[in-house]
Structure formats: structure tokens, C-alpha cells
Protein backbone atom coordinates (compact mmCIF):
# COMPACT_ATOMS: atom_id res chain seq x y z
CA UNK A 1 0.00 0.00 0.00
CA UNK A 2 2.96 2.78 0.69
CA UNK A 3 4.55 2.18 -2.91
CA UNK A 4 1.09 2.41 -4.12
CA UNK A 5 0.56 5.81 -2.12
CA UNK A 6 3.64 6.88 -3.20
CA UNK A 7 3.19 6.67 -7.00
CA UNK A 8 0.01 8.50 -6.81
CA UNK A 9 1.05 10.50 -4.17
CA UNK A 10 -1.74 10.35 -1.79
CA UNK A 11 -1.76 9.61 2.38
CA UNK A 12 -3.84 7.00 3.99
CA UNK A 13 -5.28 8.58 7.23
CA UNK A 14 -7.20 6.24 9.47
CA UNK A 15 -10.05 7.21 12.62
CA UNK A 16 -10.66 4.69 14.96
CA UNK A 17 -14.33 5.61 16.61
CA UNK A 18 -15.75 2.84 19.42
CA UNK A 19 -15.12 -0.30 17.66
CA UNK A 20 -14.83 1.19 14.36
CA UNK A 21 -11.79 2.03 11.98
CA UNK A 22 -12.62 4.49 9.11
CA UNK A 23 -9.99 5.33 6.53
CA UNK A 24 -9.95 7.94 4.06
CA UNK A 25 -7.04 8.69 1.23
CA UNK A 26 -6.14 12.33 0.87
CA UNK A 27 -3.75 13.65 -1.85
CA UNK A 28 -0.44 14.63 -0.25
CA UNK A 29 0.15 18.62 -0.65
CA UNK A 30 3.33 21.04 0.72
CA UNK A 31 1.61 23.10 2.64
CA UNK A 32 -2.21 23.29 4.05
CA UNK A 33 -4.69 23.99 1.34
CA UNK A 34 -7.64 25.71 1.94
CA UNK A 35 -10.35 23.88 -0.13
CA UNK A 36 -11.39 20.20 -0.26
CA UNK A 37 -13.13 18.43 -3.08
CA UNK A 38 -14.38 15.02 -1.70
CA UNK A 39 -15.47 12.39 -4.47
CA UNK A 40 -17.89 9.62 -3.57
CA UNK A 41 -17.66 6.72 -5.71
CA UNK A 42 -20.63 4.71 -7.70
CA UNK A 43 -22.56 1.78 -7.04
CA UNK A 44 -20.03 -1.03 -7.17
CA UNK A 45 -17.90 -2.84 -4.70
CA UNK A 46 -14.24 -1.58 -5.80
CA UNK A 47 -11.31 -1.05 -4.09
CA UNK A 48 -9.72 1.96 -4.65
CA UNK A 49 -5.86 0.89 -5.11
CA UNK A 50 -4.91 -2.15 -6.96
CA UNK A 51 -2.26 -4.14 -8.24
CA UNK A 52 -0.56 -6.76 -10.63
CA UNK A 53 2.30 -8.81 -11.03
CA UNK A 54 4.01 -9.43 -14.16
CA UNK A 55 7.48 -10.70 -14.78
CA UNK A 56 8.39 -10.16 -11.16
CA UNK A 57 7.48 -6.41 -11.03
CA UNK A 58 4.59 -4.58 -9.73
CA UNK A 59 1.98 -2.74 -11.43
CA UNK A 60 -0.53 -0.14 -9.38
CA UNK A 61 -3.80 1.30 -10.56
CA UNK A 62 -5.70 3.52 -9.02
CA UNK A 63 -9.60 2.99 -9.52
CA UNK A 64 -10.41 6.63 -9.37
CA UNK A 65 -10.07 9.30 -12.29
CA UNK A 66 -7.66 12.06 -13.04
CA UNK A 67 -9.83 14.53 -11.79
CA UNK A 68 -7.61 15.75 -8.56
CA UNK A 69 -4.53 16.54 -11.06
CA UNK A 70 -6.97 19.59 -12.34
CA UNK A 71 -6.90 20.95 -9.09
CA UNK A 72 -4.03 23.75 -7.80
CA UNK A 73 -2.34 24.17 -5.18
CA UNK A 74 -5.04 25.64 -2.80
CA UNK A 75 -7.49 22.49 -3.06
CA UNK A 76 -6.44 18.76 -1.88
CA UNK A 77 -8.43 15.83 -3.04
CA UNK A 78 -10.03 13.24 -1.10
CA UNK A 79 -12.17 9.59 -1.48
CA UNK A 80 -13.17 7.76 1.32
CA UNK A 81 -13.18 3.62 0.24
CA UNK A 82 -16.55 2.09 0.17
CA UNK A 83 -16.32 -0.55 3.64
CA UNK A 84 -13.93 -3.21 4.00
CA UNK A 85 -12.78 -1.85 0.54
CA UNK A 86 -9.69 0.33 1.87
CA UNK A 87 -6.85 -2.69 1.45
CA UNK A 88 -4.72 -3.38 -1.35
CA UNK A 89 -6.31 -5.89 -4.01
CA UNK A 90 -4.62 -8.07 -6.45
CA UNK A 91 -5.96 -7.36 -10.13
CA UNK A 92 -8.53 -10.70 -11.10
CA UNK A 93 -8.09 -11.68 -6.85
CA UNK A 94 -10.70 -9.08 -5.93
CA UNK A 95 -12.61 -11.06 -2.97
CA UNK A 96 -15.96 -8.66 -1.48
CA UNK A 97 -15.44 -9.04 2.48
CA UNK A 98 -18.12 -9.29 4.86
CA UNK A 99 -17.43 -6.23 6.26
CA UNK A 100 -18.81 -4.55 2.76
CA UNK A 101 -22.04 -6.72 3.11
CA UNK A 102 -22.98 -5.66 6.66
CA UNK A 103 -21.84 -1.23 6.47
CA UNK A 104 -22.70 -0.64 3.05
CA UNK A 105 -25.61 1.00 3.78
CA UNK A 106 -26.81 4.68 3.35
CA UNK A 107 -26.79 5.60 7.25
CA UNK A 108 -22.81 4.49 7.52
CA UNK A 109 -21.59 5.86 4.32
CA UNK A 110 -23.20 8.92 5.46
CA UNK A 111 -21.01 8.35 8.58
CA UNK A 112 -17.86 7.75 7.38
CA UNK A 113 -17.85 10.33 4.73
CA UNK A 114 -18.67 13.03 6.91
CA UNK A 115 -16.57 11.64 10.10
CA UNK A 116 -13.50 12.32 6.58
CA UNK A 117 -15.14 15.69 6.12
CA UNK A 118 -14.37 16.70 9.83
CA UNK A 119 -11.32 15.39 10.27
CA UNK A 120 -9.22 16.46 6.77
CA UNK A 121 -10.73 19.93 7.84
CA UNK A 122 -9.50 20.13 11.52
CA UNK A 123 -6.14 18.49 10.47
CA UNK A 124 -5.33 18.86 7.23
CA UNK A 125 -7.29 22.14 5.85
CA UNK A 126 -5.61 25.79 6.69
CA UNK A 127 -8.45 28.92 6.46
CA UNK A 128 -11.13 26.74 4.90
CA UNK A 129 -13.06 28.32 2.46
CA UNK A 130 -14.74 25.78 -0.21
CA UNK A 131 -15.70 22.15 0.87
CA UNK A 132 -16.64 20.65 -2.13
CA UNK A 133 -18.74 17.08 -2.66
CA UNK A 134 -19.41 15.31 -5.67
CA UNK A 135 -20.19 12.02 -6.13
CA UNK A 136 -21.49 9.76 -9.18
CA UNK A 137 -24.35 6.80 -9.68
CA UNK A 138 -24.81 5.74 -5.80
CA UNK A 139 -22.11 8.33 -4.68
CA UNK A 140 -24.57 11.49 -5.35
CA UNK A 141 -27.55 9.84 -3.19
CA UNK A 142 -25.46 9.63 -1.16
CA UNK A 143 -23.86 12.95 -1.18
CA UNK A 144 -27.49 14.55 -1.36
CA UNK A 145 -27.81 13.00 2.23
CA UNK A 146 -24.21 13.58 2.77
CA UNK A 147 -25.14 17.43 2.79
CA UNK A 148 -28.19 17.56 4.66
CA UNK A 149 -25.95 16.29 7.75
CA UNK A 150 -22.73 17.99 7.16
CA UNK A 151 -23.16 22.12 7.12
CA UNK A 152 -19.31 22.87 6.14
CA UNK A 153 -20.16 21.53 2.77
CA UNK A 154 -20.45 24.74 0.45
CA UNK A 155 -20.87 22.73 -3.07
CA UNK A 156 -22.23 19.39 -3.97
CA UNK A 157 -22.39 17.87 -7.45
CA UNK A 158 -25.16 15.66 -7.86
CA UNK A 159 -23.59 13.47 -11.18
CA UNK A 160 -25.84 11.11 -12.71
CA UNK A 161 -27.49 9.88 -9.63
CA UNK A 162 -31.23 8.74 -9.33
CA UNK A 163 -34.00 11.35 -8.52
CA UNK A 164 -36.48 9.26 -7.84
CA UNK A 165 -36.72 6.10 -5.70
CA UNK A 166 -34.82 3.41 -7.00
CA UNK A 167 -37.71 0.95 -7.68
CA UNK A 168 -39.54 3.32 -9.36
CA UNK A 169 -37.20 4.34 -11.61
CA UNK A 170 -36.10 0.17 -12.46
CA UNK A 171 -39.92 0.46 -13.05
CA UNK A 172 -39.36 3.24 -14.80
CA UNK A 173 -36.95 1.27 -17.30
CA UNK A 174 -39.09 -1.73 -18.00
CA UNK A 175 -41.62 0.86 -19.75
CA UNK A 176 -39.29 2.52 -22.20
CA UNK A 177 -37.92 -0.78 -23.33
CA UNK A 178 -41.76 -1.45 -24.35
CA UNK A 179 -42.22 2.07 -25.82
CA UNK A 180 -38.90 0.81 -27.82
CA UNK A 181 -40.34 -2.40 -28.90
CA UNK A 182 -37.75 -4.11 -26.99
CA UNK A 183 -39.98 -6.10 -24.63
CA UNK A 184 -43.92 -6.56 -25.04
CA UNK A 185 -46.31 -4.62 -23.22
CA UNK A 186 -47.39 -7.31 -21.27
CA UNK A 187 -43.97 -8.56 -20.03
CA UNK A 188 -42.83 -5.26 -19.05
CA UNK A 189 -46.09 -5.02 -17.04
CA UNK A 190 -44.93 -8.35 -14.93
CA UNK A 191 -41.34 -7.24 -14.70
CA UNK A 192 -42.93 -4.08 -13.11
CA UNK A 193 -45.32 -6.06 -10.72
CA UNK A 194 -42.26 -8.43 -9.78
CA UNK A 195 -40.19 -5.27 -8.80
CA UNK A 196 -43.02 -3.94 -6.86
CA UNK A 197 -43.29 -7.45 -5.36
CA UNK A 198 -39.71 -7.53 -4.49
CA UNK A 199 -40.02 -3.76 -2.85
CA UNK A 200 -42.63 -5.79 -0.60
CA UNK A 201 -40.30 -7.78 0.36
CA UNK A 202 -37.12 -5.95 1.56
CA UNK A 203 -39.39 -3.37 3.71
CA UNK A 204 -40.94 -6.85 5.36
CA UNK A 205 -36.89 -7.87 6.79
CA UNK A 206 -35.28 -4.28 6.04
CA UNK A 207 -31.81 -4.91 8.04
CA UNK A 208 -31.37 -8.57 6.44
CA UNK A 209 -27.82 -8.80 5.52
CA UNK A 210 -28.35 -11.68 2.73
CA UNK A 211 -26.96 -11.07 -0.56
CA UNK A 212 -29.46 -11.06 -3.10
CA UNK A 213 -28.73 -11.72 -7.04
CA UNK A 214 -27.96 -8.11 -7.42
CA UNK A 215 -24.99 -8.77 -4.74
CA UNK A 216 -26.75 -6.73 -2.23
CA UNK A 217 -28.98 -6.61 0.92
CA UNK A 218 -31.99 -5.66 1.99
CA UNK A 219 -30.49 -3.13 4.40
CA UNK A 220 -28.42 -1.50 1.57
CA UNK A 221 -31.99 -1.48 -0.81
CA UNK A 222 -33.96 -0.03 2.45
CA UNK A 223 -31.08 2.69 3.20
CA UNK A 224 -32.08 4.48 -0.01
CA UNK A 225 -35.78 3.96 0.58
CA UNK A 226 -35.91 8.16 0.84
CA UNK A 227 -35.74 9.78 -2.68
CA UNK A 228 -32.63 11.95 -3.29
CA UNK A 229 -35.08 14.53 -4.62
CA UNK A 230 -35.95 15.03 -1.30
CA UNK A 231 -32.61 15.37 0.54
CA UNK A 232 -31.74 17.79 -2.52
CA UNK A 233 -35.10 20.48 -2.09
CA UNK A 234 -34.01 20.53 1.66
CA UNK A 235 -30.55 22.21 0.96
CA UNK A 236 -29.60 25.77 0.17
CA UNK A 237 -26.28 25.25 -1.14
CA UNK A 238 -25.54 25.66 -4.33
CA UNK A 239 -25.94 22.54 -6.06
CA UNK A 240 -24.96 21.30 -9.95
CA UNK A 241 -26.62 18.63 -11.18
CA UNK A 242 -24.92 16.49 -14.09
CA UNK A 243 -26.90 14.15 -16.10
CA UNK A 244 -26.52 11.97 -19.28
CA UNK A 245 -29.14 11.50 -22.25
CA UNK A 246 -28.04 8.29 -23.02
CA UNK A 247 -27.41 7.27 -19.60
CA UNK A 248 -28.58 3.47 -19.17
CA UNK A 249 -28.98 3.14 -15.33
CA UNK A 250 -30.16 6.33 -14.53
CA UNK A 251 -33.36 7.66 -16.71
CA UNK A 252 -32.79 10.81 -18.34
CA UNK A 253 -36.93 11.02 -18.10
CA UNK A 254 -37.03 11.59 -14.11
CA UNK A 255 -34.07 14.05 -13.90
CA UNK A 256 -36.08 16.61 -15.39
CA UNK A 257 -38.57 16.64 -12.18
CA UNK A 258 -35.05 17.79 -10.22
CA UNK A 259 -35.50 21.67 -11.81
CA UNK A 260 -39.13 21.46 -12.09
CA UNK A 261 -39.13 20.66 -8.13
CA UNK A 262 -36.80 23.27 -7.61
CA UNK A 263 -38.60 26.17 -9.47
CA UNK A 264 -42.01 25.03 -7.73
CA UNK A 265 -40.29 25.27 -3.90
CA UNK A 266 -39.18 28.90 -5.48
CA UNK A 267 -35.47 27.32 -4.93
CA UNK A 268 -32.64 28.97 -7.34
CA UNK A 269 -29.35 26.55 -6.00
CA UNK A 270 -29.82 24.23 -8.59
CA UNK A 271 -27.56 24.47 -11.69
CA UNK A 272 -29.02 21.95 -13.92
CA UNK A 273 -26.64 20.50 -16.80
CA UNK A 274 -26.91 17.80 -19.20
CA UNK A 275 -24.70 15.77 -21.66
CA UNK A 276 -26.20 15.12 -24.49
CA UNK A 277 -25.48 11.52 -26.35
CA UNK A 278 -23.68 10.62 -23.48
CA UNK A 279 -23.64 7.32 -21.55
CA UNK A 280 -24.06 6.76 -17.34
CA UNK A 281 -20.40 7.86 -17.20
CA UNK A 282 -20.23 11.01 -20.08
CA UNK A 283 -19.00 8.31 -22.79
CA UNK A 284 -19.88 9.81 -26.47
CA UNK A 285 -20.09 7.65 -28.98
CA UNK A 286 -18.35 9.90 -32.18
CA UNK A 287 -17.25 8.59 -35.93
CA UNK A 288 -14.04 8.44 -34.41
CA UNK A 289 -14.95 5.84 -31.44
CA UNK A 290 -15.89 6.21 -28.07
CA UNK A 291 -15.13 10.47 -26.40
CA UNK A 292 -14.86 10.78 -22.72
CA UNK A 293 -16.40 13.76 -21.37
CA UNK A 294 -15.85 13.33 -18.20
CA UNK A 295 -12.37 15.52 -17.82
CA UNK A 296 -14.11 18.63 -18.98
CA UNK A 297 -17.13 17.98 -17.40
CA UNK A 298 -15.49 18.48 -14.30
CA UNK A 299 -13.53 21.13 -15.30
CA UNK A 300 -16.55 22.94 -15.83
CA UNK A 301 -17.84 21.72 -12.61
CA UNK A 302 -14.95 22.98 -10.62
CA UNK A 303 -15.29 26.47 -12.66
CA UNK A 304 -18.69 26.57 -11.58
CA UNK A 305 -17.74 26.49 -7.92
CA UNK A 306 -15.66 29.41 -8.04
CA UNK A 307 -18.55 31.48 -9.35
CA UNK A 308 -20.96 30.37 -6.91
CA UNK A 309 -18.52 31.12 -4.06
């Protein structure tokens, strides 16, 4: 883990709270910066260093983007792993502990993200000024909640995240693919009842830690059982919410009730922004292959921050 710090030149800072040890990574800077930007990570189980051996040496890969090389001096970068997810994996060894199974939950992520917050600020941070969260798929429900808890947070970005409660909006899914002609009317009908069916279920045993076929628990689904819209209308920081046309696990149809929501509370923090023709992740598809928009999405991101200081 230090030669993988090293190379991307980041510190491993650990709390240890009751019986509880919460780790964060923090990109190493010269001096105390005054901002923080804080990215919360998607929906899957991934570490965030890695490695792999090949003829005897050792290869590391970070499972984050480039984003925090954007940044200058004044701003550090920070991602807190998801739990039990903070060790060093072996590329093609990944093994999910139990740990993951049993705190990956809204309520603790909430916790150990904000527990970060505190602590890079009181340690690390000189003259804060801009606390900035952003987080992507899973990561912005969770940063919606993130902010209604946390009060130093100035800025949150809200990237591709669902608006609506997740069962709706796998309801949601099943429809278009019969507007499409993909799947009969009929079928997506029963898909439909048999998500509704399954909702049933998980608020019946809502802190069963059983991993369903999905690979997660009823006490992960029930954590998210609140809407993000709803953490989002209760803030009054400014707020910039990314979102992808294209975007295959998060429908494009319900982020539109995120300004319309906004504009009927008589709420102006919401910066709205879409990518058009782009994929869950700002993938283009162009004549020339596959674009990334991702870099300059967050550049513009980061621009916005600074004129909504």
C-alpha cells in the first residue's frame, strides 16, 4: 500500500471511533490547502488501489479518475473507500469481504464520509473556504444526504445519480424498453409487478444482511428507501446537477422533475446540466470511437464552484 501511495502521491489517514476504523485517502500537498473536493464513488464494490504482477514487477492502478490533477495548489483531493474496501487488491483476486455486506448502507456511508469531512478539515485544511462534494451513480444519493448532515459543505455535485426512488425508476426502465419495442407490453407489465413485489419484500426484513442476485442486501436497498429529490429540495447550497441522455442506469426522463421541483419550492441553488449523447459515465459515442467527457465535465464543474462562491 505505501509504494502504491507513493506513485500517486496520496496519504492514507485512518479514525478509529468505538469499535470502528474508518480510513480515508487524501492527496499529499506542501503546505495546508484551503479547499477540499471530496469524491464519492458509484454503485459497485471496488477497491480503490490495486495491483498486478508481471514478470516479477509490480503494477498499481488507481480505480479513481484524473480529476484531482486539475486541481491547484489551494485544493487537496479526497475519497473515502466504500467498507472493508480500503486494502490493497490483487488485479482478477478481488474477494468482497463481509465487512462490505454488513456497512454498506446509506446511514454508515453517510457516517464515514462526513466523520473524513471533519477530520481532513481540523487536520489537514488551513483557512477553509470551499468544501466541495461530488459524487457519481450511488455516490450522489449519497452525497445529497451527505449534505443535509454535514453544514461545512459549500458545493455538492449531484452526477448522474437517481431522482427518484430506485424501484420506481427500475420500473421506470421496464416501460421505455416497451415504448422501444424491446420487450412486449405485457412482459414489461410483470417485470414491473415483480419489482413492486420484491419492494414488498425488503421493507418486510429491512436490516437482512443476505446477498441477493444483485450482490446486495436488503439493508443497503432499504437505506435508499428516501428519494434523493428530497434530501436535494431541503438544501440551500448551491448545487450542480450532471446528467446523461443516453445514460442506461439512470433515466434521463425523471431528472427533469429535479429543476421542475426546484422552481415550484421557489429554490434557485440548482444548476441543472446535461450531456447530451452521453452514456451513465459522459462516454460519447463519435465517428471516431468512443469520447470521454468526463475531464471537462469536471472542469466545468470545478469552474462553476468558483462562481458560486
Amino acid at each position: 500500500m505505501n509504494d502504491a501511495l507513493e506513485k500517486y502521491d496520496f496519504l492514507q489517514q485512518q479514525m478509529v471511533q468505538q469499535n470502528d476504523t474508518i480510513t480515508y485517502f487524501l492527496k499529499h500537498t506542501q503546505n495546508k490547502p484551503s479547499n477540499l473536493v471530496i469524491f464519492i464513488q458509484g454503485t459497485d464494490a471496488n477497491p480503490i488501489f490495486s495491483y498486478r504482477l508481471k514478470e516479477g514487477k509490480t503494477k498499481f492502478f488507481r480505480w479513481f479518475s484524473d480529476d484531482y490533477k486539475d486541481l491547484d495548489s489551494t485544493y487537496t483531493y479526497a475519497i473515502i473507500p466504500k467498507p472493508g474496501m480500503e486494502g490493497l487488491y490483487e488485479d482478477g483476486h478481488i474477494t468482497v469481504p463481509k465487512k462490505y455486506y454488513e456497512k454498506n448502507y446509506l446511514d454508515y456511508r453517510v457516517h464515514q464520509i462526513n466523520s473524513s469531512i471533519n477530520h481532513i478539515i481540523k487536520n489537514h485544511l488551513e483557512n477553509p473556504k470551499k468544501v466541495i462534494v461530488y459524487g457519481h451513480s450511488e455516490g450522489a444519493a449519497i452525497g445529497a444526504a451527505l449534505a443535509t448532515v454535514n453544514k461545512q459543505i459549500t458545493h455538492l455535485g449531484f452526477w448522474s445519480g437517481n431522482v427518484l426512488h430506485n424501484f420506481y425508476e427500475f420500473s421506470l426502465f421496464n416501460r421505455i424498453e416497451s415504448l422501444k419495442g424491446n420487450i412486449s407490453d405485457n412482459e414489461a407489465h410483470q417485470n414491473i409487478m415483480g419489482i413492486l413485489a420484491w419492494y414488498k419484500s425488503v421493507i418486510k426484513n429491512p436490516d437482512a444482511t443476505e446477498i441477493d442476485h444483485f450482490g446486495f442486501t436488503n439493508k443497503r436497498w432499504s437505506s435508499y428507501e428516501k428519494a434523493p429529490i428530497d434530501y436535494l429540495t431541503q438544501l440551500n447550497i448551491p448545487i450542480y446537477a450532471l446528467f446523461g441522455t443516453e445514460d442506461e442506469s439512470t433515466p434521463i426522463e425523471t431528472a427533469y422533475l429535479l429543476p421542475v421541483k426546484f422552481i415550484e419550492n421557489r429554490k434557485d441553488n440548482l444548476t441543472f446540466e446535461v450531456c447530451v449523447n452521453c452514456d451513465h459515465s459522459y462516454q460519447q459515442k463519435t465517428t471516431e470511437g468512443q469520447k470521454s467527457n468526463w475531464n471537462d465535465e469536471f472542469l466545468k464543474f470545478i469552474a462553476w464552484t468558483t462562481k458560486t462562491e
